[in-house]
N, C-alpha and C. Protein backbone atom coordinates (compact mmCIF):
# COMPACT_ATOMS: atom_id res chain seq x y z
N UNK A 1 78.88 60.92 100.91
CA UNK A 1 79.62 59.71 100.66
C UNK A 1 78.92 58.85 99.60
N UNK A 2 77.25 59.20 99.49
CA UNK A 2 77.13 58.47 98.22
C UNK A 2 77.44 58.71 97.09
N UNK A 3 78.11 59.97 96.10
CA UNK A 3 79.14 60.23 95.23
C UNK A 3 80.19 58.76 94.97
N UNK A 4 80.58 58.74 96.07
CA UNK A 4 82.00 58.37 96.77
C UNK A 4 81.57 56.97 96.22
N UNK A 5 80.84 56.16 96.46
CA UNK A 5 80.59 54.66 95.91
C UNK A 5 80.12 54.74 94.75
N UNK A 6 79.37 55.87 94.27
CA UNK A 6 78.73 55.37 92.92
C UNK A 6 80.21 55.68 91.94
N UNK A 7 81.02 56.70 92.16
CA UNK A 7 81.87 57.05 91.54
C UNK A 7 83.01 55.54 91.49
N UNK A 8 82.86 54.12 92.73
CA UNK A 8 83.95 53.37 92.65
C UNK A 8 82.57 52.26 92.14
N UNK A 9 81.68 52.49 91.86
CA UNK A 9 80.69 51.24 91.23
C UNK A 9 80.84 52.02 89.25
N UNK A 10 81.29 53.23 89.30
CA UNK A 10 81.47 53.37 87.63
C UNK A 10 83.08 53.07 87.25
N UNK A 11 83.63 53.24 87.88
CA UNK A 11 85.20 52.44 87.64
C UNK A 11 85.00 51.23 87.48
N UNK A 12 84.34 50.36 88.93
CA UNK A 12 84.11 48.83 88.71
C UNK A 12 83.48 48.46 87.51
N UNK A 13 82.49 49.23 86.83
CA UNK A 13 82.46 49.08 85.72
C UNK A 13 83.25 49.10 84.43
N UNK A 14 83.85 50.40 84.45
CA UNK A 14 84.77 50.27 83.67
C UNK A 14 85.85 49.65 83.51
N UNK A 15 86.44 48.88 84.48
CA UNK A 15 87.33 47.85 84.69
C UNK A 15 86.89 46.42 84.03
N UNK A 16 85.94 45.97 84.46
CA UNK A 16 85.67 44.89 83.94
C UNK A 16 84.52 44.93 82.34
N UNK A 17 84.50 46.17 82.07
CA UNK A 17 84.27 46.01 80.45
C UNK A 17 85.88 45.65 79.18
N UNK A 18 86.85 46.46 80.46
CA UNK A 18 87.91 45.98 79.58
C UNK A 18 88.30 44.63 80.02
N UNK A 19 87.99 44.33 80.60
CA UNK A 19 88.72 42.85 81.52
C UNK A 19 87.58 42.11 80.06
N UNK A 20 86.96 42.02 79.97
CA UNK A 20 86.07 41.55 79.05
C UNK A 20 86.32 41.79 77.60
N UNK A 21 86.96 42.93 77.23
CA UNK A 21 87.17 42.87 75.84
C UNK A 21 88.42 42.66 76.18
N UNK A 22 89.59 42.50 76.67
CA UNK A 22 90.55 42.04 76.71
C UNK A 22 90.28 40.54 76.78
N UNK A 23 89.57 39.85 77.21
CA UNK A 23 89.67 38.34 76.83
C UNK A 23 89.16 37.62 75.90
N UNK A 24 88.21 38.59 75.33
CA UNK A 24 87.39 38.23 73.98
C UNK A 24 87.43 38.78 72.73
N UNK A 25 88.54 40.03 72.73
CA UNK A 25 88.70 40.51 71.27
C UNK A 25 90.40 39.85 71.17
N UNK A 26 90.55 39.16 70.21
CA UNK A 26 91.51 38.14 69.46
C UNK A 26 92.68 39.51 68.60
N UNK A 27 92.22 40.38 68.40
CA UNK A 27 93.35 41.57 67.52
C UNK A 27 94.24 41.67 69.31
N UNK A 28 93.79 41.66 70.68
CA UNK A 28 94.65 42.29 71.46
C UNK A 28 95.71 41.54 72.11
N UNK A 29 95.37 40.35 71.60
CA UNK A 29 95.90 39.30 71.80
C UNK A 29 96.69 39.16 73.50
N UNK A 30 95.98 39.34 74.56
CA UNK A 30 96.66 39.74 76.15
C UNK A 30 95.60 39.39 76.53
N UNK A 31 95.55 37.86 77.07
CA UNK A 31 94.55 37.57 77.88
C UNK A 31 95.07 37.57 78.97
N UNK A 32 96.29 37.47 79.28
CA UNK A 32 96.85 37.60 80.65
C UNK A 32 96.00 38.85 81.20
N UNK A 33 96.12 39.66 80.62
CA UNK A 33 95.53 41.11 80.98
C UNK A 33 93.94 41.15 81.32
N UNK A 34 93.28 40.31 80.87
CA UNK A 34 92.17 40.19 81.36
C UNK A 34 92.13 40.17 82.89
N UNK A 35 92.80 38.99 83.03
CA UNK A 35 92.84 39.08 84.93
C UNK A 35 93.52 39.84 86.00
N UNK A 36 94.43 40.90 85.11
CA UNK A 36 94.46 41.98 85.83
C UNK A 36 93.52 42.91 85.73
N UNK A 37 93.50 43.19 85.00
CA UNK A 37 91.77 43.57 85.07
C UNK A 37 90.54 43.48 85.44
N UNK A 38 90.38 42.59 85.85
CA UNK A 38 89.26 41.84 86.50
C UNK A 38 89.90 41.78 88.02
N UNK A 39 90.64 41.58 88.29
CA UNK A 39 91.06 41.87 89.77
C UNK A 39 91.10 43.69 89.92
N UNK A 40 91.70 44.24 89.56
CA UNK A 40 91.47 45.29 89.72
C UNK A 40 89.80 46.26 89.65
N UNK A 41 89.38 45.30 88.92
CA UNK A 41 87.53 45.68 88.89
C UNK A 41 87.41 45.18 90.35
N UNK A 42 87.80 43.97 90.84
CA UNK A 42 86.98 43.78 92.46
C UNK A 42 87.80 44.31 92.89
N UNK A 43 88.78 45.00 92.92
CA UNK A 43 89.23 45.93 94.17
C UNK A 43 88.17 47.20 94.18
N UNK A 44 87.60 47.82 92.62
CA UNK A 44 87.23 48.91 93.10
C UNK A 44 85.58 48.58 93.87
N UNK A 45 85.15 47.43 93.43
CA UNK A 45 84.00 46.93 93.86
C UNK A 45 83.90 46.43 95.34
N UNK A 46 84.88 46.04 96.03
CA UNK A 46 85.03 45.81 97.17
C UNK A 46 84.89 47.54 97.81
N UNK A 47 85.93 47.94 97.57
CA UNK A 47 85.61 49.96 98.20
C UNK A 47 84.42 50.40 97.67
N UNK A 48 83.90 49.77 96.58
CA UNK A 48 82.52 50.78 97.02
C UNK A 48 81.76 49.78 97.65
N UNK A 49 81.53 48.74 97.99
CA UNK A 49 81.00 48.32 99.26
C UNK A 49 81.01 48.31 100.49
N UNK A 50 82.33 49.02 100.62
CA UNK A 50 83.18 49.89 102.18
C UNK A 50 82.51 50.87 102.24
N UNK A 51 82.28 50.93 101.21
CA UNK A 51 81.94 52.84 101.22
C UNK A 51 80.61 52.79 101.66
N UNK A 52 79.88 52.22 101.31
CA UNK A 52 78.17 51.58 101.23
C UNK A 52 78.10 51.20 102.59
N UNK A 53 79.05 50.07 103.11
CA UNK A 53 78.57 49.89 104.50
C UNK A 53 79.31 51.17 105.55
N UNK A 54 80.00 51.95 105.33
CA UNK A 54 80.80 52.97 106.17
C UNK A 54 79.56 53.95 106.29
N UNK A 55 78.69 54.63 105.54
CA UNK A 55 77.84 54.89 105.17
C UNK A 55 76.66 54.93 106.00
N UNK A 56 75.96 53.12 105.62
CA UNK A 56 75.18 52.84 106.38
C UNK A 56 75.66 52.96 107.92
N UNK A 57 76.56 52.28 108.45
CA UNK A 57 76.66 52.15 110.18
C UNK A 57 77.23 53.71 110.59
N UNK A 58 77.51 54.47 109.63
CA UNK A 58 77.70 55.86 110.63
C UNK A 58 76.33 56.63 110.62
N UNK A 59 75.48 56.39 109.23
CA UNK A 59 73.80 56.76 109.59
C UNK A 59 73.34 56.04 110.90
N UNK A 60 73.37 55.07 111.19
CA UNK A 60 72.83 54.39 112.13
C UNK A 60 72.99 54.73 113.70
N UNK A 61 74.05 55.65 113.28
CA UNK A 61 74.69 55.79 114.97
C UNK A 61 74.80 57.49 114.83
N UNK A 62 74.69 58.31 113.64
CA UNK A 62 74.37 59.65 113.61
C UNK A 62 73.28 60.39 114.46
N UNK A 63 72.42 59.79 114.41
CA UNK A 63 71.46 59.91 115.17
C UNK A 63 71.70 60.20 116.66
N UNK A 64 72.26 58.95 117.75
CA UNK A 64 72.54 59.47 118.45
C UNK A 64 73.55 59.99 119.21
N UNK A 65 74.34 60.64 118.28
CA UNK A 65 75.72 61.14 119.12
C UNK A 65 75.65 62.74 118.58
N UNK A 66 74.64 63.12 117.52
CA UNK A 66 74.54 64.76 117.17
C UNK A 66 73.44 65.48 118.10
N UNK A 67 74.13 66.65 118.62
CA UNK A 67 72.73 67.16 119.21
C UNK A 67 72.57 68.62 118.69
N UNK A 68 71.22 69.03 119.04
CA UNK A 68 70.87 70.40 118.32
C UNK A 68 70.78 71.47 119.55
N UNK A 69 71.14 72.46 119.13
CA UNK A 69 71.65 74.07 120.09
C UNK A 69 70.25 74.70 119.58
N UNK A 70 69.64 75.14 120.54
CA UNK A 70 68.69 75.99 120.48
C UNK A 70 69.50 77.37 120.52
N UNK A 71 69.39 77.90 119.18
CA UNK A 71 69.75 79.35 118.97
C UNK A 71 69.47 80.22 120.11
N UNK A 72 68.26 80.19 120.84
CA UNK A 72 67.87 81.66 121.81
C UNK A 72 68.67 81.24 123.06
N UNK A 73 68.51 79.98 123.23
CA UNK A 73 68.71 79.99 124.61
C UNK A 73 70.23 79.35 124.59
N UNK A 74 70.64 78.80 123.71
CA UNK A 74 71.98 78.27 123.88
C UNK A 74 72.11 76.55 124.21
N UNK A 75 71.23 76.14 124.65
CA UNK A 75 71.13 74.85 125.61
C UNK A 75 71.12 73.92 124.35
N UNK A 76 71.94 72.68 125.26
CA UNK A 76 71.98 71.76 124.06
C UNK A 76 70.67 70.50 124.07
N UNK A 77 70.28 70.15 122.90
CA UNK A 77 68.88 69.07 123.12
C UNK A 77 69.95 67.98 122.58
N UNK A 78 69.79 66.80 123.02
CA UNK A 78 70.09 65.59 122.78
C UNK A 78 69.04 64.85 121.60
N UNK A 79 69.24 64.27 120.68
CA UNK A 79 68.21 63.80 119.47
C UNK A 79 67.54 62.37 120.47
């Protein structure tokens, strides 16, 4: 899952580089468009902070709900 956020922290980037030259280059003349743009940059920035905390609290609790099978004997160990 860390793919998964860095891949919505390089969109968030790329969103708000155009949100940025859309409000500051004068040939594109669409500043309206800046702030769709820029909203659409914190949407992807909000999901990768979902993603970041989804992440963290299922590490946190991985621990104890997986358990390991001893191959010979079959029996399950609790972590």
């Amino acid at each position: 899952m860390r793919e998964d956020a860095l891949l919505f922290l390089v969109v968030f980037a790329i969103w708000i580089a155009l949100a940025v030259v859309y409000a500051t280059v004068p040939m594109f003349a669409m500043p309206g468009y800046a702030t769709v743009w820029g909203w659409g940059a914190l949407v992807f920035l909000a999901l990768a902070g979902l993603t970041i905390f989804a992440r963290w609290r299922g590490g946190s609790r991985r621990g104890k709900r997986t358990a390991d099978r001893d191959d010979k004997s079959g029996a399950v160990h609790e972590r």
